[in-house]
N, C-alpha and C. Protein backbone atom coordinates (compact mmCIF):
# COMPACT_ATOMS: atom_id res chain seq x y z
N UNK A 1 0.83 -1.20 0.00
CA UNK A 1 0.00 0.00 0.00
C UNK A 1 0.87 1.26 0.00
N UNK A 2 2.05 1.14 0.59
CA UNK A 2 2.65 2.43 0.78
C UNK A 2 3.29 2.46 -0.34
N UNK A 3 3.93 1.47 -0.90
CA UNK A 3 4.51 1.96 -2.45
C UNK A 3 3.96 2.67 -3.10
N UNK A 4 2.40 1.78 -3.23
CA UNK A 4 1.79 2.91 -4.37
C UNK A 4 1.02 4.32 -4.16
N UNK A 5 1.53 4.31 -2.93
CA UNK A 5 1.22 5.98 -2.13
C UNK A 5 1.87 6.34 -2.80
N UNK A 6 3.49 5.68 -2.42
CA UNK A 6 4.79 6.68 -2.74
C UNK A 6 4.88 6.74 -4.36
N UNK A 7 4.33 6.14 -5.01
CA UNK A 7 4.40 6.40 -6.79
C UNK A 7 3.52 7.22 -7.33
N UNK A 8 2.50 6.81 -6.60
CA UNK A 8 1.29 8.20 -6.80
C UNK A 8 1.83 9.88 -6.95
N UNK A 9 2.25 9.63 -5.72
CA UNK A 9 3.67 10.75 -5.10
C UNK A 9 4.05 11.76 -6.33
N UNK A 10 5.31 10.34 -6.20
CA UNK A 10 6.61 10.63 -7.40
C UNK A 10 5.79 11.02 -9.00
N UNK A 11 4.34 10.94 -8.83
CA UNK A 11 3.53 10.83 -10.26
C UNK A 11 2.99 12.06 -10.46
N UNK A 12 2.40 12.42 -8.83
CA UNK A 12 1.86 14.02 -8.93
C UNK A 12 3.07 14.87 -9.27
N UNK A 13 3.96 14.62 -7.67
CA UNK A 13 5.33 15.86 -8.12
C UNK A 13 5.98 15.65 -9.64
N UNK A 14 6.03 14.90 -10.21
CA UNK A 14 6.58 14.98 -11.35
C UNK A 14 5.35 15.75 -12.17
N UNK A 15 4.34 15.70 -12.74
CA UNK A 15 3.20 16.38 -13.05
C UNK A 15 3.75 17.68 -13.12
N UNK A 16 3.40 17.98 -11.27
CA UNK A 16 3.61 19.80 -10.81
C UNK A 16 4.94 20.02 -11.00
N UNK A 17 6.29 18.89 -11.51
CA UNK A 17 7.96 19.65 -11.97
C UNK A 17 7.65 20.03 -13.46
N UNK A 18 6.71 19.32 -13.88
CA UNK A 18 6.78 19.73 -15.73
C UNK A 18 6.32 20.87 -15.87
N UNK A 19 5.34 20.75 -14.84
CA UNK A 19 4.39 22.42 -15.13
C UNK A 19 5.07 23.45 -14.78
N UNK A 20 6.13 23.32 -13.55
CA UNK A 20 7.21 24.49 -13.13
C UNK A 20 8.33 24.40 -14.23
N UNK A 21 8.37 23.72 -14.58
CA UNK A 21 9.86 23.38 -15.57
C UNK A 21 9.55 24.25 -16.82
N UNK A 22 8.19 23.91 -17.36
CA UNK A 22 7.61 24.66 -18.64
C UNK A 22 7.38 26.43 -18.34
N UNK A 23 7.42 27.00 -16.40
CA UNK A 23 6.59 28.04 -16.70
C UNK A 23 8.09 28.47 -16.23
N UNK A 24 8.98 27.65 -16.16
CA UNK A 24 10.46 28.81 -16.19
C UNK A 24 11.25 28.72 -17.41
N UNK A 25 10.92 28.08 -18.19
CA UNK A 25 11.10 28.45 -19.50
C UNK A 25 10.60 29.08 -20.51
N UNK A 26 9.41 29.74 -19.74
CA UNK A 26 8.80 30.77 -20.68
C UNK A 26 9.08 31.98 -19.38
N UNK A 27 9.73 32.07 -18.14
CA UNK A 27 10.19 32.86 -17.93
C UNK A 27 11.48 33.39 -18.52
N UNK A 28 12.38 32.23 -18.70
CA UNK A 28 13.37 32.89 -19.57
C UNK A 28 13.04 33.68 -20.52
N UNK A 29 12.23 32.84 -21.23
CA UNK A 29 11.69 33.50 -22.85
C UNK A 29 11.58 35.20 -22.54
N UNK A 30 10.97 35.34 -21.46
CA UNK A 30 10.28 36.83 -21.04
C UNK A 30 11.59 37.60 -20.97
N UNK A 31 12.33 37.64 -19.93
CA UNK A 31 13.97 38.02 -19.18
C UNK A 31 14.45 38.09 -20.71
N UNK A 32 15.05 37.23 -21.55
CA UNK A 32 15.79 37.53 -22.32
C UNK A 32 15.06 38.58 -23.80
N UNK A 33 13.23 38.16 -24.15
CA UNK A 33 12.48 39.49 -24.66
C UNK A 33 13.10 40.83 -24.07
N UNK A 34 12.84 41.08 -22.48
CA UNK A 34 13.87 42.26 -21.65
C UNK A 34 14.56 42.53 -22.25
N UNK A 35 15.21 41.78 -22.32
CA UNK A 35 16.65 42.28 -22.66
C UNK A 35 17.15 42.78 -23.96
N UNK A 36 16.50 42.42 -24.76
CA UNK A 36 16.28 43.21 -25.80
C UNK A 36 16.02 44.17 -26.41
N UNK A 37 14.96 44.05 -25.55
CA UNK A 37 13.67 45.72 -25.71
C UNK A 37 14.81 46.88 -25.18
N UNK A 38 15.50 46.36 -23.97
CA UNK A 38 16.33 47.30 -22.94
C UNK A 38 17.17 47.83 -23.99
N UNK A 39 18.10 46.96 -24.63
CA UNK A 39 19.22 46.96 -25.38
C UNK A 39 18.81 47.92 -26.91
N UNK A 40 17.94 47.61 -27.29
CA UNK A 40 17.63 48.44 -28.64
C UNK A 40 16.58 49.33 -27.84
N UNK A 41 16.40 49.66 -27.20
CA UNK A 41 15.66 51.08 -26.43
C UNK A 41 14.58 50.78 -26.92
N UNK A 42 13.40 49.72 -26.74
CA UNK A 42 12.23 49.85 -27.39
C UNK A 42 11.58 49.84 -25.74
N UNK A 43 11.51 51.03 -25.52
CA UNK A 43 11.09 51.17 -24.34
C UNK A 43 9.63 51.64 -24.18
N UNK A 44 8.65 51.54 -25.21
CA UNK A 44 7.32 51.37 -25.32
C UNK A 44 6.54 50.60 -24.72
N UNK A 45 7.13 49.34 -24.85
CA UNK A 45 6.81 47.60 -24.49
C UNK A 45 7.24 47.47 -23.24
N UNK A 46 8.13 48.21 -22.57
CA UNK A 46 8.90 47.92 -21.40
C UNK A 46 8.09 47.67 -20.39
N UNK A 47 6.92 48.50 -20.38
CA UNK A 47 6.15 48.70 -18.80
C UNK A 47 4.81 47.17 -19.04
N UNK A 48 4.74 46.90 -20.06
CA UNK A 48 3.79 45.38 -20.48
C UNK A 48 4.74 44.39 -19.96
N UNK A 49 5.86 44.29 -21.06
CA UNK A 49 6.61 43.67 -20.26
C UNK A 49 6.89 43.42 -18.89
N UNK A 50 7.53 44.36 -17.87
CA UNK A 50 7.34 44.87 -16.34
C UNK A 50 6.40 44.00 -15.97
N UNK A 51 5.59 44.50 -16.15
CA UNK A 51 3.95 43.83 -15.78
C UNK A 51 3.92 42.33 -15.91
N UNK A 52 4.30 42.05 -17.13
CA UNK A 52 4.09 39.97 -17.34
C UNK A 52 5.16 39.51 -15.82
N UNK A 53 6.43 40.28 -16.05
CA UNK A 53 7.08 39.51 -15.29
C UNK A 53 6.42 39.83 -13.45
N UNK A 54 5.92 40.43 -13.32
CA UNK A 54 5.68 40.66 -11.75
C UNK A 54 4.56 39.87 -11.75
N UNK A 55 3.88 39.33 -12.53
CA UNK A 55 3.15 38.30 -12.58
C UNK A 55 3.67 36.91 -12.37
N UNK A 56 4.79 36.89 -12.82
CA UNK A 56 5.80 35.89 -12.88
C UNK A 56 6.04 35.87 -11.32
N UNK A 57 6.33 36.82 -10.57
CA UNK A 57 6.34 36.88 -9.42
C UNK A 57 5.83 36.24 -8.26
N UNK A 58 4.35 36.51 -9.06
CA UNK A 58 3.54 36.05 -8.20
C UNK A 58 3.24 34.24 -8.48
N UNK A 59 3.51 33.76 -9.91
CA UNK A 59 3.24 32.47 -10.23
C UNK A 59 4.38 31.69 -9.38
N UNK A 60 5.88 32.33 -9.04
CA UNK A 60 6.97 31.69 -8.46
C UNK A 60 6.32 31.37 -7.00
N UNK A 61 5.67 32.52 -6.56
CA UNK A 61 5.04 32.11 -4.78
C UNK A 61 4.15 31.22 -5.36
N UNK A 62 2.70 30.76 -5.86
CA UNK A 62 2.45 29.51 -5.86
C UNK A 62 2.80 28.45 -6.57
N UNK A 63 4.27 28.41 -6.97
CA UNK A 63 5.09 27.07 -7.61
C UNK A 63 5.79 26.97 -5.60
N UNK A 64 6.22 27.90 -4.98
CA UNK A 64 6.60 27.23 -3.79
C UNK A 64 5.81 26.51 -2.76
N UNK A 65 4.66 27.20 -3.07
CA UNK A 65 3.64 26.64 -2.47
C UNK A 65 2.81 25.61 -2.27
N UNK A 66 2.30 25.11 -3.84
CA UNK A 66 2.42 23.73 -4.26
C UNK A 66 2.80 22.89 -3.85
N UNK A 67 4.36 22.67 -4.09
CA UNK A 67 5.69 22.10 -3.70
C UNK A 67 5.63 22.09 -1.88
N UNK A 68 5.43 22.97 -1.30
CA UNK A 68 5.59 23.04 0.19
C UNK A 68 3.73 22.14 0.56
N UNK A 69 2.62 21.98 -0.28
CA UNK A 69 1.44 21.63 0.26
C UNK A 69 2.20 20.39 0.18
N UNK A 70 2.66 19.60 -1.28
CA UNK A 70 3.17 18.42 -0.90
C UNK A 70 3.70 17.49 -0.29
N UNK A 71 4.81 18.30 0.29
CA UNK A 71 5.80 17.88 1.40
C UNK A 71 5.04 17.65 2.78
N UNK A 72 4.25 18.67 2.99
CA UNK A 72 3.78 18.95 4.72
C UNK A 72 2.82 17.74 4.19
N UNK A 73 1.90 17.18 3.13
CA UNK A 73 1.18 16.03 3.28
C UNK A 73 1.98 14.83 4.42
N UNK A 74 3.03 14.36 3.66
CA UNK A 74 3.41 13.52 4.33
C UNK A 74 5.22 13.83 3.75
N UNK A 75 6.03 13.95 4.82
CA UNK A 75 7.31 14.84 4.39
C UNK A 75 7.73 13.20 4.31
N UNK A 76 8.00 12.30 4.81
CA UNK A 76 8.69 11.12 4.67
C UNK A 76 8.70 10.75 3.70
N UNK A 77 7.21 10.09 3.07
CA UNK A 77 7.09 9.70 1.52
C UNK A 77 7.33 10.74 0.43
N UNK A 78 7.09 11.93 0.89
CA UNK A 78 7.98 13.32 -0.15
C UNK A 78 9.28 13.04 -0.43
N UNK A 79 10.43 12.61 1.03
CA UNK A 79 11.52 12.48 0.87
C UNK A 79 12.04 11.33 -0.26
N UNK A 80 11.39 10.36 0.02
CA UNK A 80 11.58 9.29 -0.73
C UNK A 80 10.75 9.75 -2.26
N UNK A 81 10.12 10.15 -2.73
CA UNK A 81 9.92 10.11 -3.83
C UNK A 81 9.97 11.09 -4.87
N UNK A 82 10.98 12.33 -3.71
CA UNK A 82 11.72 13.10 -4.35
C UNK A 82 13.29 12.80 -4.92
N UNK A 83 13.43 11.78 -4.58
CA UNK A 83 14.97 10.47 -4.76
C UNK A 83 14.64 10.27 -5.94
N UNK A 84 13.54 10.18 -6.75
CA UNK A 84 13.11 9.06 -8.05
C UNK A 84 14.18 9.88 -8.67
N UNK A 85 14.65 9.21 -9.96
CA UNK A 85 15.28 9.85 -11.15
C UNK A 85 15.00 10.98 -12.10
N UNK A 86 13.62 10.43 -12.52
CA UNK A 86 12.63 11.84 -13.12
C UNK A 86 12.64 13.04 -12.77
N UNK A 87 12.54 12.38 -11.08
CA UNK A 87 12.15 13.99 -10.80
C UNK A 87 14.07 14.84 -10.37
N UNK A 88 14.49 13.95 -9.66
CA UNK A 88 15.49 14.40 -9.50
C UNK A 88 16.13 15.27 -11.20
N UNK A 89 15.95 14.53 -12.19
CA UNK A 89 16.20 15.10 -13.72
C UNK A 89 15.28 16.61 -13.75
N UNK A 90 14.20 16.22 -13.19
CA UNK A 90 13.72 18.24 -13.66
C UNK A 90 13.89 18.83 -12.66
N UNK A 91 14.03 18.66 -11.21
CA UNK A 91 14.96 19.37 -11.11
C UNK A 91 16.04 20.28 -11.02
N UNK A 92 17.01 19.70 -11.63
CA UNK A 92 18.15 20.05 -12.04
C UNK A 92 18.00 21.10 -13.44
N UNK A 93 16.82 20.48 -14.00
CA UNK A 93 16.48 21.02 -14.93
C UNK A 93 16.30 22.77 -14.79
N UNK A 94 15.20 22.18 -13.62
CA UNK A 94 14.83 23.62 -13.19
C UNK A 94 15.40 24.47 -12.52
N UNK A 95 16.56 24.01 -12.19
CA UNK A 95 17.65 25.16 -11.19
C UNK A 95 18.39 25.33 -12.13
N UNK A 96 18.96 25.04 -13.54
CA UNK A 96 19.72 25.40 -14.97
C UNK A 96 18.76 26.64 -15.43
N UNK A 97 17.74 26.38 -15.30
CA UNK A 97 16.88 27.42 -16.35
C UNK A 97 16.86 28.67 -15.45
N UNK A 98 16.55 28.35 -13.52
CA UNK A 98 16.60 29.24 -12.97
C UNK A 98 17.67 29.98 -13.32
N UNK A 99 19.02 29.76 -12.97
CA UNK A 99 20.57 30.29 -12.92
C UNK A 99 20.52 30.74 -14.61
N UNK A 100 20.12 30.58 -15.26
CA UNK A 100 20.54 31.14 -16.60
C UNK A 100 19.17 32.52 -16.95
N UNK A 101 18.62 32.46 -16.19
CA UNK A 101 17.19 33.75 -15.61
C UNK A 101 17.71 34.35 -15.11
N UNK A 102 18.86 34.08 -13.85
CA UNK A 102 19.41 35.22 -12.97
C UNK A 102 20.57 35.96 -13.83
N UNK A 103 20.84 35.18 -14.32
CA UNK A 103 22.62 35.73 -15.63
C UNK A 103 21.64 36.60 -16.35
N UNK A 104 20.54 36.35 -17.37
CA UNK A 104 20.06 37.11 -17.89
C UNK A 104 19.86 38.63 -17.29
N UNK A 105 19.25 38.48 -16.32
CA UNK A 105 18.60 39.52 -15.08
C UNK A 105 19.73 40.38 -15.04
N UNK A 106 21.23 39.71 -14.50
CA UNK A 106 22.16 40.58 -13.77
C UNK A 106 22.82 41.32 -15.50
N UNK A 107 22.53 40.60 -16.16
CA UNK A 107 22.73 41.69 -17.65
C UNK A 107 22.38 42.64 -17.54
N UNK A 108 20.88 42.31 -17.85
CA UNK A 108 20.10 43.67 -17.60
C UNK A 108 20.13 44.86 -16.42
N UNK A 109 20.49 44.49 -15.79
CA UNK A 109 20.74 45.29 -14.41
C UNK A 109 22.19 46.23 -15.15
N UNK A 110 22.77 45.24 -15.59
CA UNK A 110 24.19 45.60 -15.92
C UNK A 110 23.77 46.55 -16.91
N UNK A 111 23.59 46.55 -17.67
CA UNK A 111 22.97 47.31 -18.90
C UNK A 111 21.94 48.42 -18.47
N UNK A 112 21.38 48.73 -17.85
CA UNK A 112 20.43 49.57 -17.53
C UNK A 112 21.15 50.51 -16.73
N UNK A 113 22.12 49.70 -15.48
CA UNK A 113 22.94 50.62 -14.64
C UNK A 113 23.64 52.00 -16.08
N UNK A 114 24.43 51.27 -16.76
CA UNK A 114 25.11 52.10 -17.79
C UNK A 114 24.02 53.17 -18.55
N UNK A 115 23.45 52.28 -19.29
CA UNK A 115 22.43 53.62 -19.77
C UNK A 115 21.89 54.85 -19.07
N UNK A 116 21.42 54.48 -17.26
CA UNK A 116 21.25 55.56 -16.44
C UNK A 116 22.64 56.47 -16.44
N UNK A 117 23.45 55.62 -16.18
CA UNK A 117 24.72 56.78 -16.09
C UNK A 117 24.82 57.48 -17.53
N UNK A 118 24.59 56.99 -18.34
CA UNK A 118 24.55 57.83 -19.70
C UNK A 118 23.56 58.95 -19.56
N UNK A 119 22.45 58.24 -19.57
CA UNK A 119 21.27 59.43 -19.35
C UNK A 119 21.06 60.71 -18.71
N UNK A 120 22.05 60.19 -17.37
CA UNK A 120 22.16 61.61 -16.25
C UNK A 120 23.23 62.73 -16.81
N UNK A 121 24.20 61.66 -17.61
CA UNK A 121 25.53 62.18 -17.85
C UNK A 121 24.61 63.69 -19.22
N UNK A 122 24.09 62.96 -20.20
CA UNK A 122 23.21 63.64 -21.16
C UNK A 122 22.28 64.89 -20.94
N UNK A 123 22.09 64.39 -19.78
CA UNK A 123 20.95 65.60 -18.97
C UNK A 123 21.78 66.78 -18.33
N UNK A 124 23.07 66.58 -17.82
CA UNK A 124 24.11 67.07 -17.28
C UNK A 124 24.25 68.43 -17.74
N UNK A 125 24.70 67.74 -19.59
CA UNK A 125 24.96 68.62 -20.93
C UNK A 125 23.79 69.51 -20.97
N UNK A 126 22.61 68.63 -20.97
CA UNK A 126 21.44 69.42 -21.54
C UNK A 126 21.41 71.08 -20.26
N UNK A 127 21.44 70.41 -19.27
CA UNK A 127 21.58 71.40 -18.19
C UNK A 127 22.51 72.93 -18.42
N UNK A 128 23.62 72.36 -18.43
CA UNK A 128 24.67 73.32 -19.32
C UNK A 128 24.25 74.25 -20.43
N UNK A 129 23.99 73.43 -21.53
CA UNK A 129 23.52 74.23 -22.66
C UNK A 129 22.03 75.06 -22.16
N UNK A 130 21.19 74.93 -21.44
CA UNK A 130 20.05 75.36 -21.23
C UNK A 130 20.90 76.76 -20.13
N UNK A 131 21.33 76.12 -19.37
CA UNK A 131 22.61 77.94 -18.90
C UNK A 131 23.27 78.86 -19.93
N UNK A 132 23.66 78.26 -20.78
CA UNK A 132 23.98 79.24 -22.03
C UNK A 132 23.09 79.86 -22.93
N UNK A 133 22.12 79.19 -22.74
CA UNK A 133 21.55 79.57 -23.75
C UNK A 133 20.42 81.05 -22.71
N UNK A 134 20.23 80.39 -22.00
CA UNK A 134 19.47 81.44 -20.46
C UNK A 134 20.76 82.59 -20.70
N UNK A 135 22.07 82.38 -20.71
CA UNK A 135 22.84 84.05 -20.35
C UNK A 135 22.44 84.57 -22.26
N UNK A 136 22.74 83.52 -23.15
CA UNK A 136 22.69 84.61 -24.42
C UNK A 136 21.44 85.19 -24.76
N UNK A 137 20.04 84.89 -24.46
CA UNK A 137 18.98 85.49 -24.02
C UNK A 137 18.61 86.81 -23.69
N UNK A 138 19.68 86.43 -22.00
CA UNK A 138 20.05 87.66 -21.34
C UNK A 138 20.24 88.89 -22.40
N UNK A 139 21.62 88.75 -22.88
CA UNK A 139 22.12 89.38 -23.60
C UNK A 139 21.13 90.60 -24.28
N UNK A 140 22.27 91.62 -24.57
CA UNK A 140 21.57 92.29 -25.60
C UNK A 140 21.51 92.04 -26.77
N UNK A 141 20.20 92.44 -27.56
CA UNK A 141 19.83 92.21 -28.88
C UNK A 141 21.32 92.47 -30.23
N UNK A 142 21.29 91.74 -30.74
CA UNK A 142 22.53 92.52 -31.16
C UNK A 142 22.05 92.24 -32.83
N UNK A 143 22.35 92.92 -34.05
CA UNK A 143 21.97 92.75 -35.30
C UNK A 143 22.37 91.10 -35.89
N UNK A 144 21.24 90.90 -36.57
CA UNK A 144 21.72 89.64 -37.27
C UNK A 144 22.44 89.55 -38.62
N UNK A 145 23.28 88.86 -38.91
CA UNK A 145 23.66 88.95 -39.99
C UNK A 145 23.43 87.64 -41.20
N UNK A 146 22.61 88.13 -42.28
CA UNK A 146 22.84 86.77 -42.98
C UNK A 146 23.04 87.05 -44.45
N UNK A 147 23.59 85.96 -44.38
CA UNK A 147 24.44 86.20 -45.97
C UNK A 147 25.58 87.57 -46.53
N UNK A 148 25.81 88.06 -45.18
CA UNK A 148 26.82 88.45 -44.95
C UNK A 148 26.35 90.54 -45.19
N UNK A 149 24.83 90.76 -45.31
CA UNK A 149 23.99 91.74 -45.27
C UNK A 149 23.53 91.63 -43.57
N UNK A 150 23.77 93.31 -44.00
CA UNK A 150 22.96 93.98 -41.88
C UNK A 150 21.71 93.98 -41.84
């Protein structure tokens, strides 16, 4: 009787690893879309984007959750039929796809850090020129010349 508890088990959690396995590989899919949009400035899409992934957010708390109803069922036969091969295979699976989500991520971080420093650096200038242009304003009117007529 308890075997086929424990295969039942190893039958659900494997089930709920495919379904986590499949929805972090369309998290990648998302992270590395990011990264794109970031990179060629299509920053239209950015805040949709934003949005899918904080959804993503929220799908990661009930993938732990799931996973944690299982265990507290009965943590012994969890232990054991988290041993199977299958599952031990996704897995692994799923901590590869995670770690190559976070590399993606710390790109983007990486990449975004720079562009802000560009941006401020740009605004800096703009600042500057908007002072020059405020004193020649100031200035008195003085004749224009074009084409080399007063």
């Amino acid at each position: 009787m308890e075997f086929n508890q424990i295969t039942q088990l190893e039958r659900e959690l494997i089930f709920v690893l495919k379904e986590e396995y499949s929805f972090y590989q369309s998290l990648y899919i998302l992270i590395d879309k990011q990264k794109d949009m970031v990179k060629y400035e299509k920053d239209e899409k950015l805040l949709d984007l934003y949005t899918e992934i904080e959804r993503c957010h929220q799908r990661i708390q009930q993938s732990e959750e799931k996973i944690s109803a299982l265990k507290e069922k009965n943590p012994k036969m969890f232990h054991i039929a988290s041993a199977a091969p299958e599952v031990k295979k996704l897995i692994n699976s799923i901590v590869t796809m995670v770690k190559k989500s976070i590399g993606l991520v710390r790109e983007n971080e990486e990449y975004l850090r720079g562009r802000h420093s560009r941006l401020k650096t740009e605004l800096k200038g703009l600042k500057n020129s908007q002072q020059i242009l405020k004193y020649l304003r100031d200035s008195e009117p003085a004749p224009q010349f074009v084409d080399g007529k007063n």
